[in-house]
Protein backbone atom coordinates (compact mmCIF):
# COMPACT_ATOMS: atom_id res chain seq x y z
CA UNK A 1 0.00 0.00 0.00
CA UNK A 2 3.03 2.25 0.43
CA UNK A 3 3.69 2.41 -3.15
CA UNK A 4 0.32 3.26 -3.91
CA UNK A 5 0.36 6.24 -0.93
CA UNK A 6 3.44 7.61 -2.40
CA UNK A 7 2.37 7.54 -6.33
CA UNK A 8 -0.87 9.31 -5.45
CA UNK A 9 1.40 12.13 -3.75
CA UNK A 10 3.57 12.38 -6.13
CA UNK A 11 0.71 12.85 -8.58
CA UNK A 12 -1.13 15.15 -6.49
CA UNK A 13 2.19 16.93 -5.74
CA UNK A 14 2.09 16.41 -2.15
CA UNK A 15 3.99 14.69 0.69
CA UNK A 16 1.52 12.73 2.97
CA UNK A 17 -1.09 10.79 1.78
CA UNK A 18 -2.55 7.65 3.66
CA UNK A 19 -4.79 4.93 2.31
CA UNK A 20 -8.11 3.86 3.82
CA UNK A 21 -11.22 1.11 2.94
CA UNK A 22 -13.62 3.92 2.08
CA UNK A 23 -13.29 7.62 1.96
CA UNK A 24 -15.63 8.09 4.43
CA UNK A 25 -12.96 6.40 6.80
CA UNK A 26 -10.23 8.99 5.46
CA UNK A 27 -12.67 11.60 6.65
CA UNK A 28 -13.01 10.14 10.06
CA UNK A 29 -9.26 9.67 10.09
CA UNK A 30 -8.57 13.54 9.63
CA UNK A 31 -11.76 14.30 12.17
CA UNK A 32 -9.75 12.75 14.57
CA UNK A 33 -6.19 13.74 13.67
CA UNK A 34 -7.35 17.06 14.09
CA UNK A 35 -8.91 16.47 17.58
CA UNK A 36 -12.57 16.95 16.55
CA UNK A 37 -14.96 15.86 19.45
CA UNK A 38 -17.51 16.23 21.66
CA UNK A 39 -19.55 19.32 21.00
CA UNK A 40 -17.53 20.66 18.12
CA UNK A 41 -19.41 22.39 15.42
CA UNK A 42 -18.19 21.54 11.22
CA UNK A 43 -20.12 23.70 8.78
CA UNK A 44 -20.35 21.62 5.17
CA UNK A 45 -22.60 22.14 2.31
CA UNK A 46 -26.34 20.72 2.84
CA UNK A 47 -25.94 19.35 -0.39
CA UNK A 48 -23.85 16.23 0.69
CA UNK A 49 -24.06 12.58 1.41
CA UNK A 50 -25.40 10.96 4.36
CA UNK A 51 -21.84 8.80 4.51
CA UNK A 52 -19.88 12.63 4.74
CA UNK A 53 -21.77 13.18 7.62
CA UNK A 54 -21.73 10.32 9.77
CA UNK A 55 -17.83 10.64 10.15
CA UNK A 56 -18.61 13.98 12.76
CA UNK A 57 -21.58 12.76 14.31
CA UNK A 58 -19.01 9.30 14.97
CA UNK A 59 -16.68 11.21 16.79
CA UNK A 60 -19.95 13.60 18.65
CA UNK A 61 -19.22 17.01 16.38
CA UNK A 62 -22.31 18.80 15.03
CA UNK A 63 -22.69 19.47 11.46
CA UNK A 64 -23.56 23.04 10.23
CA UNK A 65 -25.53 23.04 7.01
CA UNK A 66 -24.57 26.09 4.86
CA UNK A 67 -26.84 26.35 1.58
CA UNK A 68 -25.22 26.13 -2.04
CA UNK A 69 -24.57 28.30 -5.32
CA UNK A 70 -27.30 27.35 -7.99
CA UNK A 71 -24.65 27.11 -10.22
CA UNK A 72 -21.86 25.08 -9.21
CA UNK A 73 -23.63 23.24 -6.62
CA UNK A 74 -21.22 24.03 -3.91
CA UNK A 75 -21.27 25.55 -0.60
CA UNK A 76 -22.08 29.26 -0.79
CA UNK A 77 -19.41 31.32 1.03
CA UNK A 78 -21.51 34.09 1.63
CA UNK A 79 -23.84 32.34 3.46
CA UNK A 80 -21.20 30.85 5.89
CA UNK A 81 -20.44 33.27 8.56
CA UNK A 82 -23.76 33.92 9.36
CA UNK A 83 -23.33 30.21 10.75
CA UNK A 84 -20.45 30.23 11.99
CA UNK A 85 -20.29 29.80 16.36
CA UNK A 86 -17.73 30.24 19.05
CA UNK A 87 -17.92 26.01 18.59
CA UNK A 88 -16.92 26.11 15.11
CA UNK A 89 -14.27 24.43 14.45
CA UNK A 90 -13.81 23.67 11.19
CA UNK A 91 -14.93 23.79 7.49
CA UNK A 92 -15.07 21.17 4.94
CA UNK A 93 -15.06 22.51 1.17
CA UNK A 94 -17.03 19.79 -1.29
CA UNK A 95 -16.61 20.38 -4.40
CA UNK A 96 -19.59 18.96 -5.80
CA UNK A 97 -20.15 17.17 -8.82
CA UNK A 98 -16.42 17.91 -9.54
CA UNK A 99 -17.07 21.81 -10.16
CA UNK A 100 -13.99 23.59 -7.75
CA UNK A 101 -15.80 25.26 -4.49
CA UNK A 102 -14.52 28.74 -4.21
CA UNK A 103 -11.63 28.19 -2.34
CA UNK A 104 -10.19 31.56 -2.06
CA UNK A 105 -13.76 33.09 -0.87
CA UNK A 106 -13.70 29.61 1.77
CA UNK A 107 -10.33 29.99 2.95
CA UNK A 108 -10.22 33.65 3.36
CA UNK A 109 -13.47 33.15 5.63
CA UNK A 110 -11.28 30.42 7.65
CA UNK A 111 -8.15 32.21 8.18
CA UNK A 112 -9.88 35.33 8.91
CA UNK A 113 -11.65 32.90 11.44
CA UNK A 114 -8.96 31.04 12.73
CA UNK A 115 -11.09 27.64 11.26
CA UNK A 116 -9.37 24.61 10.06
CA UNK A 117 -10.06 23.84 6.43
CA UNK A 118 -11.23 20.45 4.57
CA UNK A 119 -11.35 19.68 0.65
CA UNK A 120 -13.76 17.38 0.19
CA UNK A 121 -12.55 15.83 -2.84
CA UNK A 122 -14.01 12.41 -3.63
CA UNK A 123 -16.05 14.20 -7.26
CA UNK A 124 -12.75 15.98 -8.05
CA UNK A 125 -9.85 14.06 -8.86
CA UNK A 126 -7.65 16.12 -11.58
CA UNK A 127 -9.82 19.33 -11.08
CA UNK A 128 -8.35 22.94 -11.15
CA UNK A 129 -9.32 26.03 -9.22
CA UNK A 130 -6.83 28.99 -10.32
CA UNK A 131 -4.67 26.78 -11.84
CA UNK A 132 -4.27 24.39 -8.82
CA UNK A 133 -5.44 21.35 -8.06
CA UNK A 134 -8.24 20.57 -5.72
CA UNK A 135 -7.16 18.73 -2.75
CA UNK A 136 -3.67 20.80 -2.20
CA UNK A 137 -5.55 23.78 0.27
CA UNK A 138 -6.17 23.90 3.55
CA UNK A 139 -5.11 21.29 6.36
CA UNK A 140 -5.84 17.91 4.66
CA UNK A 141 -8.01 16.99 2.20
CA UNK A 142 -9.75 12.92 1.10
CA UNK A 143 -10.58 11.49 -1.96
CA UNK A 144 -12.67 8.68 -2.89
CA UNK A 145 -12.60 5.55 -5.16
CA UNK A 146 -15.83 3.99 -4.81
CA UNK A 147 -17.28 2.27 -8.10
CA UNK A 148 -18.96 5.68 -9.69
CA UNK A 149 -16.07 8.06 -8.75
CA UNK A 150 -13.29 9.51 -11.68
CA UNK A 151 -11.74 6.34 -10.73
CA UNK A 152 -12.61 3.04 -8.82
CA UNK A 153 -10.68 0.86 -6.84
CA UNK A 154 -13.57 -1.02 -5.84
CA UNK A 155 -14.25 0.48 -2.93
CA UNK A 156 -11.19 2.83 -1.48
CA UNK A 157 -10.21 6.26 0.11
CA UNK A 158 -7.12 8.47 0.86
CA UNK A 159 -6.57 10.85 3.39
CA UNK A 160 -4.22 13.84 2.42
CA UNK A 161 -2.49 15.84 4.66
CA UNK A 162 -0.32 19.19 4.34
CA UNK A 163 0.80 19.54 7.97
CA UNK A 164 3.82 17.35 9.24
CA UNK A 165 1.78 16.57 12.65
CA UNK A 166 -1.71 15.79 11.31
CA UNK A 167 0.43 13.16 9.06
CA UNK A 168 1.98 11.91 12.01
CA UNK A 169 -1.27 11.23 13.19
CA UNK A 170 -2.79 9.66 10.45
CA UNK A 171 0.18 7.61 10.12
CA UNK A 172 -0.19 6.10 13.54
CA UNK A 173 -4.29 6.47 13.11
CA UNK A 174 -4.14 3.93 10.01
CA UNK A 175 -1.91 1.54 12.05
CA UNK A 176 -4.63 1.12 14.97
CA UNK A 177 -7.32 0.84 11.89
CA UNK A 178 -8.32 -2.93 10.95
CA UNK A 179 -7.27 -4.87 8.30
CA UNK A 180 -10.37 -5.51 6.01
CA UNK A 181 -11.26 -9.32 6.35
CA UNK A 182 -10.32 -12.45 3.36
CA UNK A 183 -13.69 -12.66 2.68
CA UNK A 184 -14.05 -9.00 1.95
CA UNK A 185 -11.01 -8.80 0.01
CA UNK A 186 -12.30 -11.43 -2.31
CA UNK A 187 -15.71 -10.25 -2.84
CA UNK A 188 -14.41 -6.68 -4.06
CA UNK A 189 -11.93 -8.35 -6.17
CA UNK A 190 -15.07 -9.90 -7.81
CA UNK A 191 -16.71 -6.80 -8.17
CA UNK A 192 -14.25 -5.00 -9.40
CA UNK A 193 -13.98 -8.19 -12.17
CA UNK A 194 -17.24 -8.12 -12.70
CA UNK A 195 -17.84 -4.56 -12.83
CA UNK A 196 -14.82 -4.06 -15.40
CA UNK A 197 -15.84 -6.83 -18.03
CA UNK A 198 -20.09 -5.82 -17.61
CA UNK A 199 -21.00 -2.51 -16.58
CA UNK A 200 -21.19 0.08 -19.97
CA UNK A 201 -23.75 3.05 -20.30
CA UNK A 202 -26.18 0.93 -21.43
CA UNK A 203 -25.90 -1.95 -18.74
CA UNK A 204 -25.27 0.00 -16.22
CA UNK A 205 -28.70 0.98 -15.42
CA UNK A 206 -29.38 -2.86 -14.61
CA UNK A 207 -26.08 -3.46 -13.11
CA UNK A 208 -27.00 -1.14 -10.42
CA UNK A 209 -30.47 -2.30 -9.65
CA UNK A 210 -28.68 -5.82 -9.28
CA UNK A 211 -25.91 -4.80 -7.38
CA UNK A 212 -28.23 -3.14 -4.91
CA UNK A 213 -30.60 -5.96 -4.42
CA UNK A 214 -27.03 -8.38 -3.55
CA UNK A 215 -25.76 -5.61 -1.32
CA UNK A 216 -28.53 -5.68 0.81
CA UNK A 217 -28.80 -9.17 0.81
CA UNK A 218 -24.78 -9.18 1.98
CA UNK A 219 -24.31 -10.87 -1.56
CA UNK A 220 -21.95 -7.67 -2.67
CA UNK A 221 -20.17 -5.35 -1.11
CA UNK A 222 -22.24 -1.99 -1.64
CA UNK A 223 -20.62 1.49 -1.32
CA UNK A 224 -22.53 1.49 1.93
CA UNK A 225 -23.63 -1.35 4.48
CA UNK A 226 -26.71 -1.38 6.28
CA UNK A 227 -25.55 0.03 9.56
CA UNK A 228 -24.22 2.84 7.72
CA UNK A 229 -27.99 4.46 6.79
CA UNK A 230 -28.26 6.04 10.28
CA UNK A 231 -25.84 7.80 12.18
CA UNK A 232 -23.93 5.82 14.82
CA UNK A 233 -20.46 3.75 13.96
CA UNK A 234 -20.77 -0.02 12.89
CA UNK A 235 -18.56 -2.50 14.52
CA UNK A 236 -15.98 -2.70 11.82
CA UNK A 237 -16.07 0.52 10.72
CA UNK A 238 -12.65 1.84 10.62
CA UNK A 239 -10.62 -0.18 8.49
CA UNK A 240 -7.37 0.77 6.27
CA UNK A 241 -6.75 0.01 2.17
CA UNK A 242 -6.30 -3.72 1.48
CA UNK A 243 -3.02 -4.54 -0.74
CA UNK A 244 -5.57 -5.48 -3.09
CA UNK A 245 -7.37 -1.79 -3.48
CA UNK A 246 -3.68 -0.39 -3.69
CA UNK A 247 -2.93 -2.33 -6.48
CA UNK A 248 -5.41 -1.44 -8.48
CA UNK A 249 -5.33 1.86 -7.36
CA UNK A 250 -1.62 2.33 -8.81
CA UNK A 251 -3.01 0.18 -12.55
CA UNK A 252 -5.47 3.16 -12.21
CA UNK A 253 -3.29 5.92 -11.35
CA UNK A 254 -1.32 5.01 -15.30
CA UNK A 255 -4.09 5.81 -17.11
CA UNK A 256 -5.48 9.30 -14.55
CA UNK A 257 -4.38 11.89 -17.08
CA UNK A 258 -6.28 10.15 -20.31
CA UNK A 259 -8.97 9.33 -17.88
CA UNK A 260 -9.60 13.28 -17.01
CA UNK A 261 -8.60 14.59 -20.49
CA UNK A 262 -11.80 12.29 -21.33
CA UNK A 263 -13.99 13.75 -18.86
CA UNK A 264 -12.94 16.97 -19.96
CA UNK A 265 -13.78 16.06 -23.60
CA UNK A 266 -17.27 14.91 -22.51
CA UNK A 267 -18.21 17.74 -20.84
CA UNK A 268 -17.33 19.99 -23.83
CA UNK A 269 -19.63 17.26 -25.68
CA UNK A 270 -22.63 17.63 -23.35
CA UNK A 271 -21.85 21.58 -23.52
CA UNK A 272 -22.11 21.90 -26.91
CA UNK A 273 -24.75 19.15 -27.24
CA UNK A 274 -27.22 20.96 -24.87
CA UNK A 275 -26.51 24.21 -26.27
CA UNK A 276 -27.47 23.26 -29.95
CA UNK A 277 -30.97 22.51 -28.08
CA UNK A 278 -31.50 25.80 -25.95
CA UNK A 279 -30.77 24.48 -23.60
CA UNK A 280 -29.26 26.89 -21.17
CA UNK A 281 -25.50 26.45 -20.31
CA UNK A 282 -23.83 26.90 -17.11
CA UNK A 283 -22.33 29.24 -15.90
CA UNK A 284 -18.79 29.12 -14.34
CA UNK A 285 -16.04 31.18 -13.14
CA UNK A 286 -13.23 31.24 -15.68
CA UNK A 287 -11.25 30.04 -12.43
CA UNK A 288 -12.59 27.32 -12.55
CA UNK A 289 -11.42 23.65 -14.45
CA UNK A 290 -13.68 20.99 -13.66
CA UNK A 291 -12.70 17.16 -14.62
CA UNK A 292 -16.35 15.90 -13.60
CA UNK A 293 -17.24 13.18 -11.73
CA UNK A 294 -20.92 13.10 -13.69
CA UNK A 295 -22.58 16.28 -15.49
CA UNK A 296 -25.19 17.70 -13.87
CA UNK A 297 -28.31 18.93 -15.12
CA UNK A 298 -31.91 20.73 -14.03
CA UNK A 299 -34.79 19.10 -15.59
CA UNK A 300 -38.95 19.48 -15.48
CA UNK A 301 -39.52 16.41 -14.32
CA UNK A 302 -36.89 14.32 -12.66
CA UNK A 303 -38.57 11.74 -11.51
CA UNK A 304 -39.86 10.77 -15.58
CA UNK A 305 -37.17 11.17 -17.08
CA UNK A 306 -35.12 8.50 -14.70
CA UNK A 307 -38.32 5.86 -15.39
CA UNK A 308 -37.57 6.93 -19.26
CA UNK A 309 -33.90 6.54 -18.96
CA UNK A 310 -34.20 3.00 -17.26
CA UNK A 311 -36.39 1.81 -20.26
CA UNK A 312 -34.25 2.64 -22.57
CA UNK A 313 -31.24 2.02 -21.06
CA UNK A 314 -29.74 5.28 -20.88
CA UNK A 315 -26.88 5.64 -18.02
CA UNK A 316 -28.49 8.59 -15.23
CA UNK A 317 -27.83 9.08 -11.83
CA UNK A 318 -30.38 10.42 -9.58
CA UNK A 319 -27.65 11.91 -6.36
CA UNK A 320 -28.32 14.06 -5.02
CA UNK A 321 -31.57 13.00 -4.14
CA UNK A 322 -32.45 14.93 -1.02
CA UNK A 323 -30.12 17.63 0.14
CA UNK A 324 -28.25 15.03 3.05
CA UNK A 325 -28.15 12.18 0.13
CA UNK A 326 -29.43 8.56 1.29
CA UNK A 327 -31.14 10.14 4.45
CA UNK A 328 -34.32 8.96 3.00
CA UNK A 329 -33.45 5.73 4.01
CA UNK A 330 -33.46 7.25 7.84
CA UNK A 331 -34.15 10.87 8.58
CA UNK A 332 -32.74 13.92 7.49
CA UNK A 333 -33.67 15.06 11.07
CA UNK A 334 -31.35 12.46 11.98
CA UNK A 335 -28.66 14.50 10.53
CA UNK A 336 -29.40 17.57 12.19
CA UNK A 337 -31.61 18.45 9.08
CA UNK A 338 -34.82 20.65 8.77
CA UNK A 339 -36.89 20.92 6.40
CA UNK A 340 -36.46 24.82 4.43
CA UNK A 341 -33.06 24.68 6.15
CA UNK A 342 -30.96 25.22 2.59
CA UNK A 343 -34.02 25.90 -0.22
CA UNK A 344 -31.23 25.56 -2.93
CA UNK A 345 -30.44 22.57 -2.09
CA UNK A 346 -33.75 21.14 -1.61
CA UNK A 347 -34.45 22.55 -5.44
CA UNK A 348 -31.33 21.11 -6.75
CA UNK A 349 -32.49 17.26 -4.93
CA UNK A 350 -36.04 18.13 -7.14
CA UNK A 351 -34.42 19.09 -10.41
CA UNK A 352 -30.55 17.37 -10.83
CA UNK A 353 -29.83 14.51 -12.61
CA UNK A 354 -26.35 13.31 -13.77
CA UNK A 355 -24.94 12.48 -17.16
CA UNK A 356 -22.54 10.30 -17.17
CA UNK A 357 -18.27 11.35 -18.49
CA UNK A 358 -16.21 8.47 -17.67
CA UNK A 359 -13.90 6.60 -20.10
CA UNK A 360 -16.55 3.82 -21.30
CA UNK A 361 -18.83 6.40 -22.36
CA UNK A 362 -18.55 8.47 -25.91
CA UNK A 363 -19.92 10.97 -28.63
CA UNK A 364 -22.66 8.83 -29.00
CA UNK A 365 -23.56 7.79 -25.52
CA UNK A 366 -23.94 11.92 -25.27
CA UNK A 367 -25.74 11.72 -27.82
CA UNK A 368 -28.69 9.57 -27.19
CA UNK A 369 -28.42 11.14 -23.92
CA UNK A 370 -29.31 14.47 -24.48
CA UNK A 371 -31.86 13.45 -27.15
CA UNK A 372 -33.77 11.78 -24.37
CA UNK A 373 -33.90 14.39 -21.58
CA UNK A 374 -34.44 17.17 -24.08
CA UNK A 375 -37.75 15.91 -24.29
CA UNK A 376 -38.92 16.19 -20.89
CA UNK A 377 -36.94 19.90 -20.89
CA UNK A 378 -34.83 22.03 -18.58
CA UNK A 379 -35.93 23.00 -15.10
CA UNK A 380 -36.55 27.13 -14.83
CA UNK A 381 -33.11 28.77 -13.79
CA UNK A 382 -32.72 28.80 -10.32
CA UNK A 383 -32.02 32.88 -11.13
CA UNK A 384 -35.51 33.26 -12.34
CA UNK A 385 -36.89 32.69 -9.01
CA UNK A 386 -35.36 35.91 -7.11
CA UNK A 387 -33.37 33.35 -4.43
């Protein structure tokens, strides 16, 4: 795994990073590193996963939900002070989708506010904000290599750090972690078989209502176990990277840079693609240069286009579907979550669906995409409503 820890630093172009079984766990590893606890306050985007979450409530912080830009989906700096308590103690900057937060707004806030500062970077491997990449600011930052991230290890997640004692830390917090079991080991290798010789844009849609129905049968190792869907730590929970993740994490790491440059080429598809159809583009900061995770997209009618997608075997994801993603399956209240808490990001979970940009799809996979959800039509601009 040490290879694999270095090469992603040297590719990153930083000095500590420190693999983990899930990027959720690299989360929870830097939570603690840093000495989060008890009482602690973390403001992040409510516009997030359920699995970002759980990580502070594990170690009994609070989580701060700051509404997002209509735009880039991210957390909306000027919205953050107003939130910020003598109990803050830190702020984690998603960038969503794999659209660059505004880092210099973020970090200015944090300095200015003696705050520590996260990247949440598990949508953003390869992307640029000023010229830099995402993941190199603040204290630490932790990427993700689940099976729909830029890149998939199976399951997977690395914790960054760019201070000599929180990588200290880290060091000695991924020695007391467990070792992921045989068993384990050899189902993901599986998957990751499986998922490599099946899963294309037009199987995928299948693939993933099959997977689900294993994973919750414990026939497949899902991006999430059971235990996971409400907010207190499973037995097992903190584990590090398996030799076998690292591995093919470093076969994966060859091929980053054409893997990105793709992305990047599929966006300027979808761009263009949209565009030809009136439909209205988005709007982005010259700073910024996104290597997306999945393009995003406001439609009418969300919930009929996905039933049309699955019938004809179009590739769409559906996240985020409520602003603290896979809360359904609990309570958002759970979270910390009310209701009219962050309206942007309760429009967004109505109106976003995903297109998908990695290296299996093509010109003509955009194609048939944006033929189907031109039909059911954009969503009004978020502008148009006076928010």
């Amino acid at each position: 795994m040490t290879e694999y820890e270095q090469a992603f630093a040297n590719w990153l172009g930083v000095d500590h990073a420190y693999g983990f079984w899930k990027g959720r766990v690299a989360l929870y590893a830097i939570l603690r590193g840093l000495g989060i606890g008890d009482g602690d306050e973390i403001v992040l985007p409510g516009y997030t996963c359920a699995m970002a979450v759980n990580p502070i409530i594990y170690l009994g912080a609070k989580p701060i939900f700051v509404d997002i830009e209509p735009e880039t989906y991210n957390i909306d700096p000027n919205q953050i002070e107003s939130k910020i308590t003598p109990r803050t103690k830190l702020i984690i900057a998603q960038h969503t989708y794999g659209y660059p937060a505004d880092m210099d707004a973020i970090a200015s806030i944090a300095q200015r506010r003696g705050l520590l500062l996260v990247e949440d970077c598990c949508l953003a491997l390869g992307s640029r904000y000023d010229g830099r990449l995402t993941g190199t600011q603040g204290v630490a930052a932790y990427f993700s290599f689940q099976w729909n991230k830029t890149y998939t290890s199976g399951l997977g997640g690395m914790a960054v750090a760019h201070r000599p004692e929180l990588a200290t830390r880290l060091r000695e917090l991924q020695s007391e972690s467990i070792c992921p079991t045989t068993g384990e080991v050899m189902m993901l290798r599986l998957q990751l078989a499986i998922h490599r010789a099946l899963i294309y844009p037009r199987t995928t849609a299948l693939g993933q209502s099959v997977f689900r129905v294993l994973s919750k049968s414990g026939l497949a190792l899902g991006s999430s176990s059971r235990e996971e869907y409400a907010p207190r730590m499973a037995e097992g929970f903190f584990k590090r990277m398996s030799d076998s993740q690292a591995r093919s994490g470093i076969r994966q790491l060859r091929k980053l840079d054409e893997n990105i440059a793709h992305r990047r080429r599929m966006t300027r598809a979808y761009d263009e693609l949209l565009q030809e159809h009136g439909w209205p583009p988005p709007q982005l900061s010259a700073r910024l240069n996104p290597a997306l995770s999945r393009y995003p997209v406001r439609v009418a009618d969300k919930k009929r286009l996905l039933g049309t997608a699955w019938r004809h075997l179009l590739e769409l994801g559906s996240w985020f579907e409520s602003p603290i993603h896979h809360a359904a399956e609990t309570s958002m209240e759970a979270y910390g979550y009310q209701a009219g808490m962050c309206p942007e990001a309760e429009r967004a979970s109505r109106e976003v669906i995903n297109l998908p940009v990695h290296p299996r799809t093509n010109e003509a996979t955009a194609r048939r995409t944006v033929a189907m959800i031109t039909r059911i039509g954009p969503a009004e601009r978020p502008e148009a409503t006076g928010k």
